[in-house]
Protein backbone atom coordinates (compact mmCIF):
# COMPACT_ATOMS: atom_id res chain seq x y z
CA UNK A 1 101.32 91.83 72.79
CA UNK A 2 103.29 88.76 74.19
CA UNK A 3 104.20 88.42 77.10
CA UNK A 4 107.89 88.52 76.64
CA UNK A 5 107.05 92.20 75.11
CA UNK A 6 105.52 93.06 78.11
CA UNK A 7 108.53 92.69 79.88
CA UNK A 8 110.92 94.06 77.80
CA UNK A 9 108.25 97.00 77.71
CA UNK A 10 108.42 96.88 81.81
CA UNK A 11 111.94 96.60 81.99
CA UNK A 12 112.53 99.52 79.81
CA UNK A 13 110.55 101.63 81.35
CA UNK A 14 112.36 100.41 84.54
CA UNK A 15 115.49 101.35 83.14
CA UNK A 16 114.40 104.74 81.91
CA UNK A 17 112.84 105.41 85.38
CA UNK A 18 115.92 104.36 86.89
CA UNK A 19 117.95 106.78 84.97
CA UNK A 20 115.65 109.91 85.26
CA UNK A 21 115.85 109.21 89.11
CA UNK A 22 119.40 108.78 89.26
CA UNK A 23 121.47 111.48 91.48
CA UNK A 24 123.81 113.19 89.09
CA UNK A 25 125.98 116.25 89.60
CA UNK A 26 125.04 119.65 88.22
CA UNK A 27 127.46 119.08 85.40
CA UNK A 28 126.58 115.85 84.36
CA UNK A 29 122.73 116.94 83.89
CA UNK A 30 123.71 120.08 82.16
CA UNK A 31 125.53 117.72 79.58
CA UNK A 32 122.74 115.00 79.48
CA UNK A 33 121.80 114.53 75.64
CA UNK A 34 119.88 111.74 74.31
CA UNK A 35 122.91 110.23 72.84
CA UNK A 36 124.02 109.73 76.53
CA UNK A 37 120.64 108.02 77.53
CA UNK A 38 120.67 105.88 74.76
CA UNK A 39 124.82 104.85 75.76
CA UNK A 40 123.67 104.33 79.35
CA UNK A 41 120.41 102.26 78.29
CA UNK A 42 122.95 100.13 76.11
CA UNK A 43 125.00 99.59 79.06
CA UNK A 44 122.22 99.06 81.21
CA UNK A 45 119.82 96.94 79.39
CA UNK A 46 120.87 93.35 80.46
CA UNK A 47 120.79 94.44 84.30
CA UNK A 48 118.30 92.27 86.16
CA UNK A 49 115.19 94.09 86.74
CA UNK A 50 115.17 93.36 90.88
CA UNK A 51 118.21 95.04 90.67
CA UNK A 52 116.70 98.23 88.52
CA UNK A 53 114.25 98.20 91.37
CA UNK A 54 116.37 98.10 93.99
CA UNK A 55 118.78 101.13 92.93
CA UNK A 56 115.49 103.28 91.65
CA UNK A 57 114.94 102.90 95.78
CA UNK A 58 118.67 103.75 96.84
CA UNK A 59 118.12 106.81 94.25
CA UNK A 60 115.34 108.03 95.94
CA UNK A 61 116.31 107.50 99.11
CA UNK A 62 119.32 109.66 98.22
CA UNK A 63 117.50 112.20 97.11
CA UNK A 64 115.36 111.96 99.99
CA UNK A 65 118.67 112.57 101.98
CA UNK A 66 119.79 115.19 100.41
CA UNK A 67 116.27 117.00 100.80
CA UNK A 68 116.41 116.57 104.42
CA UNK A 69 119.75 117.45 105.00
CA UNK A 70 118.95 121.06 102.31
CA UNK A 71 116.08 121.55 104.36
CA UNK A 72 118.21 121.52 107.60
CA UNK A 73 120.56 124.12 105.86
CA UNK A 74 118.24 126.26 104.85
CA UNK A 75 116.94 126.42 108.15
CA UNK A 76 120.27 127.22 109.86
CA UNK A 77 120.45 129.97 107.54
CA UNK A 78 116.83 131.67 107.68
CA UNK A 79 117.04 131.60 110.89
CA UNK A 80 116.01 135.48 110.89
CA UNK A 81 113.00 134.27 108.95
CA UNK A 82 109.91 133.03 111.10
CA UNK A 83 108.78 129.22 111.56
CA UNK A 84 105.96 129.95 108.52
CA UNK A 85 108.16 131.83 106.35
CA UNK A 86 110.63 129.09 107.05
CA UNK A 87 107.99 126.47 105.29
CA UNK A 88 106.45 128.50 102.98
CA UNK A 89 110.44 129.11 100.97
CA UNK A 90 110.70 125.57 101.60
CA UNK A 91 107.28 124.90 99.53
CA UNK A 92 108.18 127.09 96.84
CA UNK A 93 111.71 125.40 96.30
CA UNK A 94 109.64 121.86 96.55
CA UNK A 95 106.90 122.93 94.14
CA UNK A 96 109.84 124.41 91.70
CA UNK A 97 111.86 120.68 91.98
CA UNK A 98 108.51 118.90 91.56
CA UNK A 99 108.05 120.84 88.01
CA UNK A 100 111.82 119.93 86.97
CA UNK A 101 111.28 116.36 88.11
CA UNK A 102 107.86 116.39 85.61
CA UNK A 103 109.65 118.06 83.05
CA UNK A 104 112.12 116.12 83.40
CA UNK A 105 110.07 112.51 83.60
CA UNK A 106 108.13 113.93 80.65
CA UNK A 107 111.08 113.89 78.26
CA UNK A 108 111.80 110.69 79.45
CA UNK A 109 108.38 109.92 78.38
CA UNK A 110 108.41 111.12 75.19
CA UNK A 111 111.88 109.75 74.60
CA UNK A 112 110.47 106.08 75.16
CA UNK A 113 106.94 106.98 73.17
CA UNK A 114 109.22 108.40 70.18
CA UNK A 115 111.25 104.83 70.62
CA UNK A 116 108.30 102.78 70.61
CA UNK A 117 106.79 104.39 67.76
CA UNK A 118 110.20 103.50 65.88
CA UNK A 119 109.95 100.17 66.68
CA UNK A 120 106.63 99.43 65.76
CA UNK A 121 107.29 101.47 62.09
CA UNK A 122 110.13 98.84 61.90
């Protein structure tokens, strides 16, 4: 593979990492299809990749926000529930995001393995 392959390989996979970490509302991830990723990797690809790397870390920060500021509100509102109890509903809601998140990466995955594979038949 050249090395100009490799990274358009990296920067696609930037991209796609990018978009599967990217905060969207409830609606717009109900109404996600994969003729929307392609759109947004259209209107995406020429985007430096320092700059793919540095909203992938805004994202996550965001998300690491909103996490914090969930787990604060939950608190608030168990407060009948004891310290443990407390952490254990907040493990089971993290454990339940963490399988959405790989679900979620692993259609991204197999979005950009199904891709490649059309390339390389073409």
């Amino acid at each position: 593979m050249r090395n100009a392959d490799k990274k358009d390989e990296v920067h696609r996979a930037l991209l796609e990492l990018y978009l599967s970490v990217k905060v969207r509302s409830i609606e717009e991830i109900k109404n996600y299809t994969q003729e929307k990723l392609e759109e947004e990797l259209r209107t995406l690809k020429n985007i430096d990749s320092l700059l793919l790397i540095k909203r992938i870390k805004e994202s996550v920060g965001t998300i690491l926000i909103m996490k914090t500021e969930e787990i604060k509100m939950i608190s608030k509102e168990d407060s009948e529930f004891s310290t443990k109890e407390t952490i254990k509903a907040y493990e089971q809601q993290l454990q339940s995001l963490e399988a959405e998140i790989r679900v979620h990466v692993a259609v991204m995955l197999n979005i950009n393995v199904d891709t490649t594979r059309v390339k390389a038949v073409y």
